[in-house]
PDB file of N, CA and C in Angstrom:
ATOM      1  N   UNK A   1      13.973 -65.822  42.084  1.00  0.00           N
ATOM      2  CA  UNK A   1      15.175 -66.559  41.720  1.00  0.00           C
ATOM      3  C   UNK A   1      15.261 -66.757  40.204  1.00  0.00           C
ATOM      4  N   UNK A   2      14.145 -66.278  39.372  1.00  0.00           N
ATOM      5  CA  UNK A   2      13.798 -67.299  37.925  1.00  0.00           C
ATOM      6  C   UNK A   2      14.815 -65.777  37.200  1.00  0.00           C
ATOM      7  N   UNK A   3      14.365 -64.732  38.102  1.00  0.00           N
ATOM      8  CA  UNK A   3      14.694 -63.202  37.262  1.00  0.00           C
ATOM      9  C   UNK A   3      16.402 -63.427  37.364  1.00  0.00           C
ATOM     10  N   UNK A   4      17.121 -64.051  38.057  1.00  0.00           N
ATOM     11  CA  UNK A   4      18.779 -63.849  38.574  1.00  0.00           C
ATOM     12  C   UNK A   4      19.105 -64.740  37.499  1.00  0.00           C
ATOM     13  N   UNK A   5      18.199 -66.148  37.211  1.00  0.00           N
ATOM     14  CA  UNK A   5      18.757 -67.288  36.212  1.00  0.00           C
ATOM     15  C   UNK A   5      18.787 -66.413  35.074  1.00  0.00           C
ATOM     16  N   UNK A   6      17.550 -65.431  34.187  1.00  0.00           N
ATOM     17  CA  UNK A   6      17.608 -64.498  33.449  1.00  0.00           C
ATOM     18  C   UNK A   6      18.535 -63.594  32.917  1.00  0.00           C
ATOM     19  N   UNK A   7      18.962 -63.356  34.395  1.00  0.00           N
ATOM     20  CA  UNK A   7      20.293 -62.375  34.441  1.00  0.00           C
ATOM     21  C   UNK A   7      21.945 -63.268  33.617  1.00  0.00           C
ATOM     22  N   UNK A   8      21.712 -64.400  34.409  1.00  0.00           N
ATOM     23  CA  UNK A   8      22.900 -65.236  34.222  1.00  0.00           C
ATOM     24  C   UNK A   8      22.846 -65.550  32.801  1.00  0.00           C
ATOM     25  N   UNK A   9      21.859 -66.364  32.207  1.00  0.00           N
ATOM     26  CA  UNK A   9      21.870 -65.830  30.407  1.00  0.00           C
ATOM     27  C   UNK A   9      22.001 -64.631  29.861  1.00  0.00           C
ATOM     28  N   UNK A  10      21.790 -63.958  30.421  1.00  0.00           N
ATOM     29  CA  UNK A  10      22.074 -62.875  29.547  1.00  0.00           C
ATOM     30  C   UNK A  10      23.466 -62.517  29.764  1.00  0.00           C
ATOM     31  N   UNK A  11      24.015 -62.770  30.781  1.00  0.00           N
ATOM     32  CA  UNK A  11      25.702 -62.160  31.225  1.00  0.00           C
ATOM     33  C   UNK A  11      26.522 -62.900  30.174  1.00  0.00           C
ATOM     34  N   UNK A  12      26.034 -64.912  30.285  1.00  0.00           N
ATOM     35  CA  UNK A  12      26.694 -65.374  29.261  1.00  0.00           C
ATOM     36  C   UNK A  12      26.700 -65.209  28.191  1.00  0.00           C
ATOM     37  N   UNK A  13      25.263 -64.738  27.429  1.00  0.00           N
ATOM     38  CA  UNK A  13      25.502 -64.447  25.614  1.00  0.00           C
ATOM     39  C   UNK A  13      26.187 -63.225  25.420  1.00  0.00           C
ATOM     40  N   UNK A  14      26.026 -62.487  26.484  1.00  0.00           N
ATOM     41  CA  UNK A  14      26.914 -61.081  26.393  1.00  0.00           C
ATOM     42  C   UNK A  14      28.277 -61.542  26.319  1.00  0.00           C
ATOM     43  N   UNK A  15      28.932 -62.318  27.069  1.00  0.00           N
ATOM     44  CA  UNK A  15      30.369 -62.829  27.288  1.00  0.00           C
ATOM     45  C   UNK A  15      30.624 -63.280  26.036  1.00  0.00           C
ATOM     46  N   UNK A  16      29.683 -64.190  25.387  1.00  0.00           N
ATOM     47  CA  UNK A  16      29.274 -64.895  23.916  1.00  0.00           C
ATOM     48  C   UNK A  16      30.355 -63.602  23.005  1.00  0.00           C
ATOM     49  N   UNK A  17      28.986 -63.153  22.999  1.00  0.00           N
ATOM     50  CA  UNK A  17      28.735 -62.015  22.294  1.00  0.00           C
ATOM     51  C   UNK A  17      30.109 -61.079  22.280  1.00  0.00           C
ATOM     52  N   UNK A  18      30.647 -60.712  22.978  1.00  0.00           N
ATOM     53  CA  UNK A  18      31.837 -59.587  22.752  1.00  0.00           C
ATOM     54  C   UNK A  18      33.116 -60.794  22.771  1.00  0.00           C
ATOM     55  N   UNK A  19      33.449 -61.893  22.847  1.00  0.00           N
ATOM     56  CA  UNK A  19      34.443 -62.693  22.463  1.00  0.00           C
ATOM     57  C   UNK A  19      34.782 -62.807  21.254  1.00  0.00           C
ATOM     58  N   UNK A  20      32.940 -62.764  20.338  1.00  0.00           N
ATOM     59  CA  UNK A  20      33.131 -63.091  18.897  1.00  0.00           C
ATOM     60  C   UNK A  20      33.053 -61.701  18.667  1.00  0.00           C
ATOM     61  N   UNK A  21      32.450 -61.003  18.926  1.00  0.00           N
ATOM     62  CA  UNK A  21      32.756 -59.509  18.892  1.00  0.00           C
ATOM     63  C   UNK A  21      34.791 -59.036  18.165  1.00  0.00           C
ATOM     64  N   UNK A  22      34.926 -59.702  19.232  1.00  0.00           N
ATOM     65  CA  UNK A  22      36.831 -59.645  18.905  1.00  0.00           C
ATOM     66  C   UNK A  22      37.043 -60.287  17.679  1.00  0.00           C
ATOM     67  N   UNK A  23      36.506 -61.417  17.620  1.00  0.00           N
ATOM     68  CA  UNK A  23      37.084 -62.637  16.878  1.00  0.00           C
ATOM     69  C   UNK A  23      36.552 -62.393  15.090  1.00  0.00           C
ATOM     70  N   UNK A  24      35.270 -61.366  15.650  1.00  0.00           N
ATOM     71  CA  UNK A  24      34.848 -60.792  13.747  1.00  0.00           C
ATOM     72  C   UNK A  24      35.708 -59.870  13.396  1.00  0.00           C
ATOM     73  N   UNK A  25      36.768 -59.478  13.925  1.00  0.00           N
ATOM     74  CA  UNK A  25      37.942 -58.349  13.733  1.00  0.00           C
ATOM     75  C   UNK A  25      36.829 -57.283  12.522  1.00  0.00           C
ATOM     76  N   UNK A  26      36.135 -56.746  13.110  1.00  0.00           N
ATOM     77  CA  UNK A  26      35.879 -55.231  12.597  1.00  0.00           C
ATOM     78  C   UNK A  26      34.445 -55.663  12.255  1.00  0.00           C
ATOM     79  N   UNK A  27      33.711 -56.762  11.934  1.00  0.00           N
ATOM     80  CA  UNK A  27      32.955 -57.515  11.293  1.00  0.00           C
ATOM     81  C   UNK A  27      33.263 -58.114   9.652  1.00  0.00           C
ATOM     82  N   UNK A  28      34.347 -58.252   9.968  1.00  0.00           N
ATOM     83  CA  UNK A  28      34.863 -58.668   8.390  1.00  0.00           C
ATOM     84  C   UNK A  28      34.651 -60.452   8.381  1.00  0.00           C
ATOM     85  N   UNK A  29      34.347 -61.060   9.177  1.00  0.00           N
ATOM     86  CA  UNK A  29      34.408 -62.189   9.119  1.00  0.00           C
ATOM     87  C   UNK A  29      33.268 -62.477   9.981  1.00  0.00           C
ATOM     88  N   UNK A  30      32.574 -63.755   8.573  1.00  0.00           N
ATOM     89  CA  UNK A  30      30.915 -63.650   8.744  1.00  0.00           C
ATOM     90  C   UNK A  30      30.293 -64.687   9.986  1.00  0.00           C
ATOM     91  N   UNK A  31      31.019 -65.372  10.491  1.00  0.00           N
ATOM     92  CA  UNK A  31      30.800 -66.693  11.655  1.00  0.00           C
ATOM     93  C   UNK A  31      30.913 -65.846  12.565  1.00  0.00           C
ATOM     94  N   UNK A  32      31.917 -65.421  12.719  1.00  0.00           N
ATOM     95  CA  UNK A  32      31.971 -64.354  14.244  1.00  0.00           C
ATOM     96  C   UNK A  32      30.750 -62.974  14.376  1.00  0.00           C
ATOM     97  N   UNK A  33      30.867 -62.641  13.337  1.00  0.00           N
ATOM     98  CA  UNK A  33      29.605 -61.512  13.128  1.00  0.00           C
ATOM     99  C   UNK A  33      28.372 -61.697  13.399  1.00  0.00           C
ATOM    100  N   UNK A  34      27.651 -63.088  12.844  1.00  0.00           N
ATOM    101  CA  UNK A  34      26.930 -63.695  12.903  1.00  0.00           C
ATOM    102  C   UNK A  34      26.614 -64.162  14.655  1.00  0.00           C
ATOM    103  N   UNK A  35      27.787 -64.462  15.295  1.00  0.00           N
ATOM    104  CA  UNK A  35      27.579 -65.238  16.650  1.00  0.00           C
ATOM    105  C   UNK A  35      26.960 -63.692  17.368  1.00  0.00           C
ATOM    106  N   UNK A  36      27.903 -62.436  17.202  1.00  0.00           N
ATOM    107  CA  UNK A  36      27.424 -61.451  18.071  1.00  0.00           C
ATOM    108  C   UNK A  36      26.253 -60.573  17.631  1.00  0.00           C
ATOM    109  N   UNK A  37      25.467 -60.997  16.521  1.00  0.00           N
ATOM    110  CA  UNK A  37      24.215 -60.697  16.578  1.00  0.00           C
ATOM    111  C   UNK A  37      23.264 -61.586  17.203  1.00  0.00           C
ATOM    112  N   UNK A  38      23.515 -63.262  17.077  1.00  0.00           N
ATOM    113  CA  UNK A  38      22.153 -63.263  17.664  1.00  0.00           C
ATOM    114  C   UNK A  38      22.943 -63.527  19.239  1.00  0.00           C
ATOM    115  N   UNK A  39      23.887 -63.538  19.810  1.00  0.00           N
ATOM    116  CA  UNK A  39      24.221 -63.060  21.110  1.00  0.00           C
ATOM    117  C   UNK A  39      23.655 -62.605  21.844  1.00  0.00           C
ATOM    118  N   UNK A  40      23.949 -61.474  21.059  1.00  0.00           N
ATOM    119  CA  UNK A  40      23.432 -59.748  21.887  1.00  0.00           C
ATOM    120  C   UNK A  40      22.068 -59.852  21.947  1.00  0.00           C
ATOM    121  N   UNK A  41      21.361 -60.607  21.064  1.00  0.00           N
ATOM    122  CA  UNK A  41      20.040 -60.565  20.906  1.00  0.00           C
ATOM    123  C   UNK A  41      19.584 -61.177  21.970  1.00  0.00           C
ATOM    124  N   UNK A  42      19.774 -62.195  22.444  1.00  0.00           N
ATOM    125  CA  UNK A  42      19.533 -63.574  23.515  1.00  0.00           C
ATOM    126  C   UNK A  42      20.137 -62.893  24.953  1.00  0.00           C
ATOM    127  N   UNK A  43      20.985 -61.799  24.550  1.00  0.00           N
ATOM    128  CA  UNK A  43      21.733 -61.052  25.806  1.00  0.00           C
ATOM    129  C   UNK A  43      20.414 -60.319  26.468  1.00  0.00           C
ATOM    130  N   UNK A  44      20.092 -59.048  25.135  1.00  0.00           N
ATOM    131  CA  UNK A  44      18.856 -58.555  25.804  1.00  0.00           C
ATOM    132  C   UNK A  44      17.640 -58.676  25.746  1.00  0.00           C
ATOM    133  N   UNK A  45      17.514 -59.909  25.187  1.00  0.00           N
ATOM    134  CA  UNK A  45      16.295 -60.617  25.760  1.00  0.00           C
ATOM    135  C   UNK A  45      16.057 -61.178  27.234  1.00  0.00           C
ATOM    136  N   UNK A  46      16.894 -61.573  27.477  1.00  0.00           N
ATOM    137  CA  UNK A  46      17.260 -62.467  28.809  1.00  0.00           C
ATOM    138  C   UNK A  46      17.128 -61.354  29.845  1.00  0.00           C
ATOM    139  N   UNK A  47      18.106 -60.009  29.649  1.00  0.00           N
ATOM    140  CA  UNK A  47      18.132 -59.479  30.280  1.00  0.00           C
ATOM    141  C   UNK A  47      17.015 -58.290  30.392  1.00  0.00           C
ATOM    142  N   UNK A  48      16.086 -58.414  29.526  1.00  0.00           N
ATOM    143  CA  UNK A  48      14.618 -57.602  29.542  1.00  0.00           C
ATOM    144  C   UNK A  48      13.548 -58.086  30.673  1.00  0.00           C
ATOM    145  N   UNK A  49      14.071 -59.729  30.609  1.00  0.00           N
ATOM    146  CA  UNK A  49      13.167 -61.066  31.456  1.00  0.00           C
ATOM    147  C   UNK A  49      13.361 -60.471  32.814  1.00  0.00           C
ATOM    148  N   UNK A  50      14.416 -60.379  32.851  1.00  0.00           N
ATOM    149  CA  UNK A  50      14.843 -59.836  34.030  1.00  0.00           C
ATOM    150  C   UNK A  50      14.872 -58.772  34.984  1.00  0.00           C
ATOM    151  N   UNK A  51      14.788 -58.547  33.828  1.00  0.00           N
ATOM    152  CA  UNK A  51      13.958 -57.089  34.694  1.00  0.00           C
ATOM    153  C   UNK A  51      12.827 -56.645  35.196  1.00  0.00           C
ATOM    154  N   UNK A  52      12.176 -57.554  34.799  1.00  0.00           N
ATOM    155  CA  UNK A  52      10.279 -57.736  35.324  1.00  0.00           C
ATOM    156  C   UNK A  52      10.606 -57.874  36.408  1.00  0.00           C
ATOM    157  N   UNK A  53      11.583 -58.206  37.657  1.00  0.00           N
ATOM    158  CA  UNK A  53      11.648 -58.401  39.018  1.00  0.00           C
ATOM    159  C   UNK A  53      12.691 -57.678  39.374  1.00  0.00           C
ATOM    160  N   UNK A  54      13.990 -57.381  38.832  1.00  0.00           N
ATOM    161  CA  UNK A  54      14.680 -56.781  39.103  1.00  0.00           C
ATOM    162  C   UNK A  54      15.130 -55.270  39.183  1.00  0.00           C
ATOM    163  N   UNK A  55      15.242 -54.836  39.836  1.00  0.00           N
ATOM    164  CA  UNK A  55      15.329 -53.416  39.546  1.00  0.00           C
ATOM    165  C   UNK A  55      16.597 -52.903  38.772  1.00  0.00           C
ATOM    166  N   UNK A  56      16.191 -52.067  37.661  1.00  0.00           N
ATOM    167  CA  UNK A  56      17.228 -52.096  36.689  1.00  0.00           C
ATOM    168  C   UNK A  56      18.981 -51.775  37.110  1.00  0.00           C
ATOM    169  N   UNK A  57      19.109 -50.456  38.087  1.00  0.00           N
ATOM    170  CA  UNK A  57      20.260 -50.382  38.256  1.00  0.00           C
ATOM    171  C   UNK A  57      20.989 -51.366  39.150  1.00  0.00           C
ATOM    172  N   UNK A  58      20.202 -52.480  39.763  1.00  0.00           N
ATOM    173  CA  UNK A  58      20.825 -53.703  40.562  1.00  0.00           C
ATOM    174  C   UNK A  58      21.153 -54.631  39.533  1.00  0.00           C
ATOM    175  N   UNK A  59      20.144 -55.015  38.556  1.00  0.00           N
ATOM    176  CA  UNK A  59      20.156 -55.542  37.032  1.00  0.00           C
ATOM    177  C   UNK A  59      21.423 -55.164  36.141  1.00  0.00           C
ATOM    178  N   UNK A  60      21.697 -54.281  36.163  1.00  0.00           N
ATOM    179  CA  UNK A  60      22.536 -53.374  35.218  1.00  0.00           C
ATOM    180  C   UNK A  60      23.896 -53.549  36.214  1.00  0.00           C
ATOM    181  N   UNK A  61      23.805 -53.241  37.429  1.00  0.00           N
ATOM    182  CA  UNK A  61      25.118 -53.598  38.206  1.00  0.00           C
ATOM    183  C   UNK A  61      25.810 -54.883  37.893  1.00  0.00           C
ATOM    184  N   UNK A  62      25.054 -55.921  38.550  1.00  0.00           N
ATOM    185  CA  UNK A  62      25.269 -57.451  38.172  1.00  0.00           C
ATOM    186  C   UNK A  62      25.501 -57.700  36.483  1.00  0.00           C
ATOM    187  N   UNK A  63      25.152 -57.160  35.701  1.00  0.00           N
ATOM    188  CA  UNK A  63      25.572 -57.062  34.592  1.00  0.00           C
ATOM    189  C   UNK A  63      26.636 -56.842  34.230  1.00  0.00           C
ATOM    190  N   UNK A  64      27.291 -55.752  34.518  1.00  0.00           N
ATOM    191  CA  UNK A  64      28.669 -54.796  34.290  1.00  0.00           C
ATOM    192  C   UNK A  64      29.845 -55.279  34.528  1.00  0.00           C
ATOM    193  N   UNK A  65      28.939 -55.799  36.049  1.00  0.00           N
ATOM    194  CA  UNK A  65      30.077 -56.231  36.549  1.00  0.00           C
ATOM    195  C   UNK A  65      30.689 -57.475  36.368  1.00  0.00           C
ATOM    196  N   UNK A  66      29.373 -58.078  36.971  1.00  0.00           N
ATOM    197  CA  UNK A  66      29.968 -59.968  36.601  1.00  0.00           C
ATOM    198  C   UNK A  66      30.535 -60.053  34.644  1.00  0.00           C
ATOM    199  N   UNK A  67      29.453 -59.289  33.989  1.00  0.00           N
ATOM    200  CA  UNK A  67      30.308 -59.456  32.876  1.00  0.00           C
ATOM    201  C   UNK A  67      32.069 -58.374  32.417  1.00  0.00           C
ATOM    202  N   UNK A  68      31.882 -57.558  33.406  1.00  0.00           N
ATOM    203  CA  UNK A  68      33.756 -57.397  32.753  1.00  0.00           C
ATOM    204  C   UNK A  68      34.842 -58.477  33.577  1.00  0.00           C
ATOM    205  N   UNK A  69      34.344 -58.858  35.010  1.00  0.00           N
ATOM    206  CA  UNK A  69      35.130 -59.562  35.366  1.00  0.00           C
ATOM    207  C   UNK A  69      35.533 -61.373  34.258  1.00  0.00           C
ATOM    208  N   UNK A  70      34.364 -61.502  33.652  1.00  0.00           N
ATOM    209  CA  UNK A  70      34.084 -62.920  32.753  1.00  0.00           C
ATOM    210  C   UNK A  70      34.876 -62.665  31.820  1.00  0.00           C
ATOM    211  N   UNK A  71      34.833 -61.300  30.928  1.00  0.00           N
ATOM    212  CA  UNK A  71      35.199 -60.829  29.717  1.00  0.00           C
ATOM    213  C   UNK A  71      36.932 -61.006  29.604  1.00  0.00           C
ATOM    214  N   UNK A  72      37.145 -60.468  30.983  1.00  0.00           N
ATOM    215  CA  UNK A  72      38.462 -60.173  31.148  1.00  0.00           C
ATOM    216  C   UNK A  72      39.019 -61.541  31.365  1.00  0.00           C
ATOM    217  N   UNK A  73      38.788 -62.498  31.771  1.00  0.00           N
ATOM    218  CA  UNK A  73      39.125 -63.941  32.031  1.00  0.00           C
ATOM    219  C   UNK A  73      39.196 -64.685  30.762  1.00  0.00           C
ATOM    220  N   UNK A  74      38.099 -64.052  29.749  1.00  0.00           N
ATOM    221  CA  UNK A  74      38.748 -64.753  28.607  1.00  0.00           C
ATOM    222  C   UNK A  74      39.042 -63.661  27.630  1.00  0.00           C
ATOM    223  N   UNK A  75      39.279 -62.738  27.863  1.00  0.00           N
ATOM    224  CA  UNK A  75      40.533 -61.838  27.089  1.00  0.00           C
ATOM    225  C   UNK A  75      42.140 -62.806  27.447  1.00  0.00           C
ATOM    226  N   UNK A  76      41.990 -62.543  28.647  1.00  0.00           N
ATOM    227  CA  UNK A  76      43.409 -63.340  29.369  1.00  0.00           C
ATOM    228  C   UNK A  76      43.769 -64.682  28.615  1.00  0.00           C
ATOM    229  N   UNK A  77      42.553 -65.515  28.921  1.00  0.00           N
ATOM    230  CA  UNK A  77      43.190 -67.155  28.523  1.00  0.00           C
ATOM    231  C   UNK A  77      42.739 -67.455  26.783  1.00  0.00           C
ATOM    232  N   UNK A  78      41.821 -66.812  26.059  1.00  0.00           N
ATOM    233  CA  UNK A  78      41.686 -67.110  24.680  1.00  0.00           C
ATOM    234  C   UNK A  78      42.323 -65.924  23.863  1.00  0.00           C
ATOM    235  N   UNK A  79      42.589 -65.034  24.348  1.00  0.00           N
ATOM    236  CA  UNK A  79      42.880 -64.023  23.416  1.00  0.00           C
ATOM    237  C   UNK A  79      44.356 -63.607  23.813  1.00  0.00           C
ATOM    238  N   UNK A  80      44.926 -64.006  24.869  1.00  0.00           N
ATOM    239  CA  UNK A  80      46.110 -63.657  25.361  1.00  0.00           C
ATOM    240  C   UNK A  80      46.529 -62.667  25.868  1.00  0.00           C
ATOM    241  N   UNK A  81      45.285 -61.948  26.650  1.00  0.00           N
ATOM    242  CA  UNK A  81      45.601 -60.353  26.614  1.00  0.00           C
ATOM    243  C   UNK A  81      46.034 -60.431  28.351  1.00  0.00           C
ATOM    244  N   UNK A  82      47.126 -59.660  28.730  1.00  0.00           N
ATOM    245  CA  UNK A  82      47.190 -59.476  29.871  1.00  0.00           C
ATOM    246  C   UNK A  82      46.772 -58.683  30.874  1.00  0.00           C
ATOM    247  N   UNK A  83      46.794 -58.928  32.291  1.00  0.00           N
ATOM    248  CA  UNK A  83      46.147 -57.521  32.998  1.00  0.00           C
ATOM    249  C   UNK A  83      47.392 -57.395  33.725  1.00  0.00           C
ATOM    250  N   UNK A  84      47.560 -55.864  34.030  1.00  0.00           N
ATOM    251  CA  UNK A  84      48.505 -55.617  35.099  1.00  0.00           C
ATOM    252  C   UNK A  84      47.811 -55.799  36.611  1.00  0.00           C
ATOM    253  N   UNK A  85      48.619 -54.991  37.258  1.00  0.00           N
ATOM    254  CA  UNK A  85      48.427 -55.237  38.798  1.00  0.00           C
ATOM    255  C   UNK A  85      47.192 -54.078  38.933  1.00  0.00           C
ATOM    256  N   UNK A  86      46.834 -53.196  38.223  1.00  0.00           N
ATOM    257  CA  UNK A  86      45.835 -51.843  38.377  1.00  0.00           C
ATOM    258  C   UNK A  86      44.452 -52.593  38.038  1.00  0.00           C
ATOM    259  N   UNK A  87      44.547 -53.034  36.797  1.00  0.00           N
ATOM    260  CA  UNK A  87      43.274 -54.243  36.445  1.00  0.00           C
ATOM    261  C   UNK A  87      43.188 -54.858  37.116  1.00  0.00           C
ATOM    262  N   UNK A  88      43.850 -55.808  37.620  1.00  0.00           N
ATOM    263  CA  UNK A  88      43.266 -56.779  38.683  1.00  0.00           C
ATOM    264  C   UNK A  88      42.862 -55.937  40.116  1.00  0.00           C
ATOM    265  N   UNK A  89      43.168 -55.131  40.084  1.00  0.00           N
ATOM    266  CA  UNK A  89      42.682 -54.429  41.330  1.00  0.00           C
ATOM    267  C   UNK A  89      41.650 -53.867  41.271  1.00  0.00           C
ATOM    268  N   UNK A  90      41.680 -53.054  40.304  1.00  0.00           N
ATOM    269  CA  UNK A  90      40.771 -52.572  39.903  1.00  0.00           C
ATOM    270  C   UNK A  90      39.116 -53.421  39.290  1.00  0.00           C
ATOM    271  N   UNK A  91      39.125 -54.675  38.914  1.00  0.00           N
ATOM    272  CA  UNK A  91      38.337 -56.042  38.556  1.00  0.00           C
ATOM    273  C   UNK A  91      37.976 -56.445  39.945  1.00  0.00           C
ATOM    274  N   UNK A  92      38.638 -57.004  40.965  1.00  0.00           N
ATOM    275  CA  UNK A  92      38.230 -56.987  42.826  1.00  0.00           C
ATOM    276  C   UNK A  92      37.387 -55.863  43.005  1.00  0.00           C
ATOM    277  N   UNK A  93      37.832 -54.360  42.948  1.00  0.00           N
ATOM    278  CA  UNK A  93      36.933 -53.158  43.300  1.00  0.00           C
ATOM    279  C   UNK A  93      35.515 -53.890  43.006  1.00  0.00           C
ATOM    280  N   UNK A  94      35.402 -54.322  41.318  1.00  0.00           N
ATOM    281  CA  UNK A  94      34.312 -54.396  40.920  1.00  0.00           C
ATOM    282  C   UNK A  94      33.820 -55.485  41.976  1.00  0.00           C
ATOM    283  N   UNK A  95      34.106 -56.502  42.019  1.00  0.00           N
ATOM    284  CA  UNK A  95      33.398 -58.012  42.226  1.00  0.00           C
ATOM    285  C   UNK A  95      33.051 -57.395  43.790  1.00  0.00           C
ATOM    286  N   UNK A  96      33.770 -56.669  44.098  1.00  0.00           N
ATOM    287  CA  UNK A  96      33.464 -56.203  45.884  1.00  0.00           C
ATOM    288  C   UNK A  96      32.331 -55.183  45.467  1.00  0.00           C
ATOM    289  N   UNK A  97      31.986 -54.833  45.218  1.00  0.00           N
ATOM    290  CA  UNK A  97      31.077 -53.697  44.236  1.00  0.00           C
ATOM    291  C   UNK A  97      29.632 -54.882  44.527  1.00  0.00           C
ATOM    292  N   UNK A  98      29.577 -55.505  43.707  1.00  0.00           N
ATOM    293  CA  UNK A  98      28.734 -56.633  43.686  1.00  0.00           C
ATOM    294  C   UNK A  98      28.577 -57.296  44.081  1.00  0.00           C
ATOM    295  N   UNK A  99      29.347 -58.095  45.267  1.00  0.00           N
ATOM    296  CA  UNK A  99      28.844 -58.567  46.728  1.00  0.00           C
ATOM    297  C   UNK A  99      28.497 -57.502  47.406  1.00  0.00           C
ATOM    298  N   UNK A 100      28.609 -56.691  47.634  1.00  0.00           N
ATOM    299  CA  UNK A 100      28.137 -55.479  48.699  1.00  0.00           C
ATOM    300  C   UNK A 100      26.500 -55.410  47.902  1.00  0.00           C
ATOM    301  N   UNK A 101      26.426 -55.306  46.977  1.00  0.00           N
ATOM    302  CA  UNK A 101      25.178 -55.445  46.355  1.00  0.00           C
ATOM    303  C   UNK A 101      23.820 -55.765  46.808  1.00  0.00           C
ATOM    304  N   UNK A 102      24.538 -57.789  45.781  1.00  0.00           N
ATOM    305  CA  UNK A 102      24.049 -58.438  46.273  1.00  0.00           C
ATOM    306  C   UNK A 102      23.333 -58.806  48.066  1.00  0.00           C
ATOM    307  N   UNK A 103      24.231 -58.693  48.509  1.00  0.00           N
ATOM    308  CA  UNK A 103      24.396 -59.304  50.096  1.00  0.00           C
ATOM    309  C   UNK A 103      23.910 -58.118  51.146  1.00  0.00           C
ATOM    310  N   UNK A 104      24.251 -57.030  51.096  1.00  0.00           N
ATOM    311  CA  UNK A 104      24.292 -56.203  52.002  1.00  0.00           C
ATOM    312  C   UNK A 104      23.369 -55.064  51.595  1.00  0.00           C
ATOM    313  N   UNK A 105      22.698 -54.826  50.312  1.00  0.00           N
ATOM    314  CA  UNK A 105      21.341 -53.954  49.936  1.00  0.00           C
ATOM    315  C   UNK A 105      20.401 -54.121  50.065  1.00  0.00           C
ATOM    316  N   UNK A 106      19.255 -52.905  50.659  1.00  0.00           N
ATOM    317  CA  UNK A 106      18.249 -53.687  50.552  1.00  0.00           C
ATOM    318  C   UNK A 106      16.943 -53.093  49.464  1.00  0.00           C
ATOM    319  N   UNK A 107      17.798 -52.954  48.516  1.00  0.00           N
ATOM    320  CA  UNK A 107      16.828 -52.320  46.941  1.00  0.00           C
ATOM    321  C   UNK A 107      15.860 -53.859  47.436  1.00  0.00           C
ATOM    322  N   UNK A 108      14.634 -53.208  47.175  1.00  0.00           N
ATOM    323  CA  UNK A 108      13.856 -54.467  46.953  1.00  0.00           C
ATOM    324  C   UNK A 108      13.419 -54.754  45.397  1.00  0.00           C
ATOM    325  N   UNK A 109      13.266 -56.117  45.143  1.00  0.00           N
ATOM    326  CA  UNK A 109      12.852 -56.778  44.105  1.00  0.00           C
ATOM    327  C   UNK A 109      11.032 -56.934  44.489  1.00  0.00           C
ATOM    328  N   UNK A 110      10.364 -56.972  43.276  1.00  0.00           N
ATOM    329  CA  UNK A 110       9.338 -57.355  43.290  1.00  0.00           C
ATOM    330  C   UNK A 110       9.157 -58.437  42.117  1.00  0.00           C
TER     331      UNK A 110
END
């Protein structure tokens, strides 16, 4: 369970991480630049932790996924960006992607 909490920091500094990613517009601006280095850093750290139990492409799934569905939620409400009806469908594919995963695989963890 300690390797999934692992996972979950790392999804959030990643989320961190590519918000200010946007917000350093190119890296021209040094607060935002600054946030998505040590981000990313705390991203794959977390997510290195995690992998000591997890098997990477289940690791890497839950990654992808939970983080474009996050990303896209605050593209939408901080950045104003919209999704059509193909994105959001296409964002479900994913999250169904990753309950089937989760729930219904049986990759084992050690």
């Amino acid at each position: 369970m300690k390797a999934y909490l692992f996972l979950l920091v790392a999804i959030l500094a990643e989320i961190i991480g590519t918000s200010a990613l946007k917000a350093s517009d190119g890296f021209t601006k040094v607060v935002p630049s600054s946030i998505v280095l040590v981000a990313f850093s705390v991203a794959f750290y977390f997510l290195s932790l995690s992998l000591r139990s997890i098997p990477v492409g289940v690791a890497y799934a839950i990654w992808s996924g939970v983080g474009i569905v996050l990303i896209s939620i605050v593209g939408w409400v901080v950045f104003k960006q919209s999704l059509d009806l193909a994105a959001m469908l296409g964002i479900g594919l994913i999250v169904a992607g990753v309950v089937v995963l989760n729930f219904f695989s049986k990759v084992s963890t050690h």
